[in-house]
N, C-alpha and C. Protein backbone atom coordinates (compact mmCIF):
# COMPACT_ATOMS: atom_id res chain seq x y z
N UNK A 1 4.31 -12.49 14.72
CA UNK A 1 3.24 -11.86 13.97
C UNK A 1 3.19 -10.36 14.24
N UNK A 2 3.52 -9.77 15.37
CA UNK A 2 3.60 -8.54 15.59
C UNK A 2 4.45 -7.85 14.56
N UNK A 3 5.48 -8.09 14.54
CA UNK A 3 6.65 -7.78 13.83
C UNK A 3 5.94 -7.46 12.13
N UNK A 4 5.13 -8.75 11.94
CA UNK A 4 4.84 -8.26 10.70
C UNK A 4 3.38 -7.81 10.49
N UNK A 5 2.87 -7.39 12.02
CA UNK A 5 1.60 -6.23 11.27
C UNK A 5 2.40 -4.96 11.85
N UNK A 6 3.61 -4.42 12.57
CA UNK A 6 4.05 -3.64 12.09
C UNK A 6 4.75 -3.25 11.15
N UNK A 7 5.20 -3.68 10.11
CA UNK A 7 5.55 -3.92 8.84
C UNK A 7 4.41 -3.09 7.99
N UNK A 8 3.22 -4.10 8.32
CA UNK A 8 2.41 -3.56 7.44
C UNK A 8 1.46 -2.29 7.65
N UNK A 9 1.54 -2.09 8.82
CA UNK A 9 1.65 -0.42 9.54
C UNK A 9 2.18 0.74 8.77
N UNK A 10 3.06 0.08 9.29
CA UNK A 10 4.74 0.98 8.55
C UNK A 10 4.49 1.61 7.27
N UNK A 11 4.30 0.30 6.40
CA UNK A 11 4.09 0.72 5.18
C UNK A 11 2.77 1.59 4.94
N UNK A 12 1.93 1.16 5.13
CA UNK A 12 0.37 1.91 4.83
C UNK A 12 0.38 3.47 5.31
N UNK A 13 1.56 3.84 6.78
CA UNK A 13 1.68 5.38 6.87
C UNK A 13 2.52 5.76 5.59
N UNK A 14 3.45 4.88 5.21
CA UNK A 14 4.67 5.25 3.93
C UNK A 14 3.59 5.58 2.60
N UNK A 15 2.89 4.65 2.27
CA UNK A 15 2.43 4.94 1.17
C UNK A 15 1.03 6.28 1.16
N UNK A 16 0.24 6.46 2.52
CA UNK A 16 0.25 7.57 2.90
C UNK A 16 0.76 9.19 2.65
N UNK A 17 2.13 9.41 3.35
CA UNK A 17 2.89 10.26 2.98
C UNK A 17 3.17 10.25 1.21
N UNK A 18 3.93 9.32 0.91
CA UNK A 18 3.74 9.27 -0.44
C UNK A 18 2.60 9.78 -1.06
N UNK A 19 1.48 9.69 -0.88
CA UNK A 19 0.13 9.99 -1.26
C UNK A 19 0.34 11.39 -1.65
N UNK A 20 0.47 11.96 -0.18
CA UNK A 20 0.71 13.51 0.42
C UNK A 20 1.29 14.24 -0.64
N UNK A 21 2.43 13.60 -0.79
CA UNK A 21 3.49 14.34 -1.87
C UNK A 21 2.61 14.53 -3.20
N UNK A 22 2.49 13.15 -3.48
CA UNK A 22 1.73 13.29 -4.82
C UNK A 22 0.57 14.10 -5.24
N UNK A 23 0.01 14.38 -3.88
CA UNK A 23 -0.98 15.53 -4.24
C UNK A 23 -0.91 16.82 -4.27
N UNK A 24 0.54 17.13 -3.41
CA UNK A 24 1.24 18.31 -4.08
C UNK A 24 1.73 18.96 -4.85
N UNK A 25 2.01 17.45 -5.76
CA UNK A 25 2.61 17.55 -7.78
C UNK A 25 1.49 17.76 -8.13
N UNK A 26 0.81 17.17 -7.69
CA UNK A 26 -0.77 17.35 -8.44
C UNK A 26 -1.53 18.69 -8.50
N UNK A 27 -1.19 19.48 -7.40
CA UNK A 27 -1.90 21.28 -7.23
C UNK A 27 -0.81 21.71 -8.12
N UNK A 28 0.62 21.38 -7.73
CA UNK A 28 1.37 22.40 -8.45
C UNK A 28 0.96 22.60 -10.04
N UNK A 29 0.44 21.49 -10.72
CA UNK A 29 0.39 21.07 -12.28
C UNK A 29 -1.14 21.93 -12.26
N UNK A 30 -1.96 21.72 -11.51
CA UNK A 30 -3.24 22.53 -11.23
C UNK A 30 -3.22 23.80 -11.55
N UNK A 31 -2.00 24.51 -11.00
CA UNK A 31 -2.04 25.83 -11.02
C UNK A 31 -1.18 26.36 -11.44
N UNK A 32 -0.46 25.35 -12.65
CA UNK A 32 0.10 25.62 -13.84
C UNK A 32 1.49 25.91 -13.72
N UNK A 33 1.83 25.01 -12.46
CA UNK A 33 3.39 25.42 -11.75
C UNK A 33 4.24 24.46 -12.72
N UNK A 34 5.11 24.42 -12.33
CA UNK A 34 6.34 22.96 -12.30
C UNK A 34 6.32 22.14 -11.40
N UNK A 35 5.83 20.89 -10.92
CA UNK A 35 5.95 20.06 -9.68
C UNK A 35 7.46 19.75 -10.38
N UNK A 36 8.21 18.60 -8.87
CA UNK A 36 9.20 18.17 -8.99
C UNK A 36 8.97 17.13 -9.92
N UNK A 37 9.17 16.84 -11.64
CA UNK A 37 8.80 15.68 -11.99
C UNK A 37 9.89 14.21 -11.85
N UNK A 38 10.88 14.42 -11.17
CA UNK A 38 11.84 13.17 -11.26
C UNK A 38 11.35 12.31 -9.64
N UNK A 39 10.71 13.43 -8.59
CA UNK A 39 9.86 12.62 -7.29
C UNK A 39 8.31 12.30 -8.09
N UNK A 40 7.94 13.22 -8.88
CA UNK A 40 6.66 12.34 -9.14
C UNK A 40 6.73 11.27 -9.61
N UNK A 41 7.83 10.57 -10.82
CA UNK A 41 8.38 9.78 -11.54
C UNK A 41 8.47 8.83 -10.42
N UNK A 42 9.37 8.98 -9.13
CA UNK A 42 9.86 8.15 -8.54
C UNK A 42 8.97 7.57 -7.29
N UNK A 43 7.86 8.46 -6.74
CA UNK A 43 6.87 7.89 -6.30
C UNK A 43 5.61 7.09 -7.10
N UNK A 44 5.75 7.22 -8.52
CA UNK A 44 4.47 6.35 -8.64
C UNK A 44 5.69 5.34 -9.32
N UNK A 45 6.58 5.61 -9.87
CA UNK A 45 7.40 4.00 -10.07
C UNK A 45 7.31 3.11 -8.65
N UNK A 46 7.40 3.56 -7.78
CA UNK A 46 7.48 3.18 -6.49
C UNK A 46 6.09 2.92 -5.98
N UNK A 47 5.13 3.47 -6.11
CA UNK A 47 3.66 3.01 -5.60
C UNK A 47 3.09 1.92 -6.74
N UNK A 48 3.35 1.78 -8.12
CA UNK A 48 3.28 1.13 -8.32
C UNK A 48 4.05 -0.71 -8.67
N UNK A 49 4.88 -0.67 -8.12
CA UNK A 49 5.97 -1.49 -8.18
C UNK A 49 6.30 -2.48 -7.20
N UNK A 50 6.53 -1.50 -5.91
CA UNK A 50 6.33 -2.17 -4.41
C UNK A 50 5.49 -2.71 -3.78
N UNK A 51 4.61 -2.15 -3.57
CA UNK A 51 3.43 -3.08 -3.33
C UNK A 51 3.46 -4.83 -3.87
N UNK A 52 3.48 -4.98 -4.90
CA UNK A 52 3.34 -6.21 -5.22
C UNK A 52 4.14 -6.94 -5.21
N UNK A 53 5.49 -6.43 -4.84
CA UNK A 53 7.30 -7.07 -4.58
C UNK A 53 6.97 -7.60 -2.88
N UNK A 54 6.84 -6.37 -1.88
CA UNK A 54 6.95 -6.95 -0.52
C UNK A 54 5.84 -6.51 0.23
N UNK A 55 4.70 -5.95 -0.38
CA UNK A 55 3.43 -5.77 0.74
C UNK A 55 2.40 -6.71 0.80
N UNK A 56 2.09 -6.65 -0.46
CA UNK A 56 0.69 -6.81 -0.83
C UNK A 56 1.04 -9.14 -0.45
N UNK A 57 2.21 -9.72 -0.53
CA UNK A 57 2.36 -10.98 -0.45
C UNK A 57 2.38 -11.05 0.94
N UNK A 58 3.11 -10.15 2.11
CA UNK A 58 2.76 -10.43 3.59
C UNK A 58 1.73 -10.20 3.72
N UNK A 59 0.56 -9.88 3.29
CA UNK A 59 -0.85 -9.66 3.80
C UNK A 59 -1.58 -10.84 3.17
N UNK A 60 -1.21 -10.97 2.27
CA UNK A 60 -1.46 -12.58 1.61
C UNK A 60 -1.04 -13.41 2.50
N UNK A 61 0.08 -13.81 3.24
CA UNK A 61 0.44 -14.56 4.24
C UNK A 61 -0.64 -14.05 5.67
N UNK A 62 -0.89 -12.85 5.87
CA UNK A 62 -1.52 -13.08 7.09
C UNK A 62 -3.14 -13.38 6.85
N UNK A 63 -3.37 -12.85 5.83
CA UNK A 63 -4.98 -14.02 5.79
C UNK A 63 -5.10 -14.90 5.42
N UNK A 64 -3.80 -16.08 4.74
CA UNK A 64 -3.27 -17.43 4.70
C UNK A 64 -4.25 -17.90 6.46
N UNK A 65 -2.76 -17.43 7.39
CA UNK A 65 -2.35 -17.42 8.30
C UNK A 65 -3.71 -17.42 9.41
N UNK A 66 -4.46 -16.49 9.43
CA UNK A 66 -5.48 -16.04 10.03
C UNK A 66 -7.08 -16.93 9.68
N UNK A 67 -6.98 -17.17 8.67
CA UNK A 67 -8.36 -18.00 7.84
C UNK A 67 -7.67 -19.34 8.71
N UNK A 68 -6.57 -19.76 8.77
CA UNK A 68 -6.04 -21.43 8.88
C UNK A 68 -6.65 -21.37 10.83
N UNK A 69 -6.45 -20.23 11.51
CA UNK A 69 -6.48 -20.39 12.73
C UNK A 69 -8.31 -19.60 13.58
N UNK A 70 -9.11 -18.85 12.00
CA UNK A 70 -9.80 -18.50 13.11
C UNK A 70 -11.08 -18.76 11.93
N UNK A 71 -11.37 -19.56 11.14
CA UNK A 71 -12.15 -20.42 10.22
C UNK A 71 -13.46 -19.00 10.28
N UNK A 72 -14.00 -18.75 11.40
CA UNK A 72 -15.05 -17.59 11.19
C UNK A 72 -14.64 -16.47 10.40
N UNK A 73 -13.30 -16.13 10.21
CA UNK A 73 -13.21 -15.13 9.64
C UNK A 73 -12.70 -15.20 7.76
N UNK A 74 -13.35 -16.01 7.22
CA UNK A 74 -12.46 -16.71 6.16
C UNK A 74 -13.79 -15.73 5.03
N UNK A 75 -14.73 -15.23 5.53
CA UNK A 75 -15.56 -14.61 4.33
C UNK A 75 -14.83 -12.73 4.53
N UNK A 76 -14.88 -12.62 5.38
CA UNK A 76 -13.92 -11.51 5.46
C UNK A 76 -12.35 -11.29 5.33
N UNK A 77 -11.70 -12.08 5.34
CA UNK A 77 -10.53 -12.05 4.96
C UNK A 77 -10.45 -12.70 3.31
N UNK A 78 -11.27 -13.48 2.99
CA UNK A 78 -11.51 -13.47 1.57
C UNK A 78 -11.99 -11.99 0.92
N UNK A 79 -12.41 -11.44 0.96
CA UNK A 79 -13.00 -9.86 0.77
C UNK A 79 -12.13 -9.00 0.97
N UNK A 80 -11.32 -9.08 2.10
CA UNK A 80 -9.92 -8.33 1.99
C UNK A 80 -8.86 -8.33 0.89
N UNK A 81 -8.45 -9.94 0.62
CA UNK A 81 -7.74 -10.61 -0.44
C UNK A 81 -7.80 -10.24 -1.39
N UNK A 82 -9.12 -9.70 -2.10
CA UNK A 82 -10.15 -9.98 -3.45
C UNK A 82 -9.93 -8.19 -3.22
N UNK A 83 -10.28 -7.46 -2.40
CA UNK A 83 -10.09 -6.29 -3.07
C UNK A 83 -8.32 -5.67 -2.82
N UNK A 84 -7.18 -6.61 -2.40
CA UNK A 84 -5.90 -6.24 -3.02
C UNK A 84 -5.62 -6.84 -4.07
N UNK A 85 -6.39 -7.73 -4.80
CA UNK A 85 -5.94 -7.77 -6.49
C UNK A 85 -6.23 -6.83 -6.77
């Protein structure tokens, strides 16, 4: 289980940074620059795409996982669930 909440670590600084970038296309267009548009292209193909290929289903597995072993926590990890749809 370690292994895969660093996974999901991992990712949440990745999509993070990603963020970062994107808000740098975002001033540049602000202030009437040129951002890079083939990384803006390729970070939101990518923020929107990935997530639902290999993140968003291991976190589905760990509040599977977590509700099966700690029953108190099944209204909060339902609430977690419900706001990654």
């Amino acid at each position: 289980m370690a292994q895969i909440l660093a996974k999901i670590h991992q990712d949440h600084r990745n999509y993070s940074d990603l963020l970062a970038l994107l808000k740098s296309d975002v001033k540049f267009l602000k202030d009437g620059e040129s951002p890079d548009f083939i990384r803006l292209y390729d970070i939101m193909n990518y923020m929107t795409n990935q997530p639902d290929v290999s993140h968003h289903p291991v976190e589905e597995f760990i509040f599977t996982t977590l509700k099966r072993k700690v029953s108190d926590l099944s209204p909060q990890l339902d609430s977690l669930s419900n706001e990654h749809r």
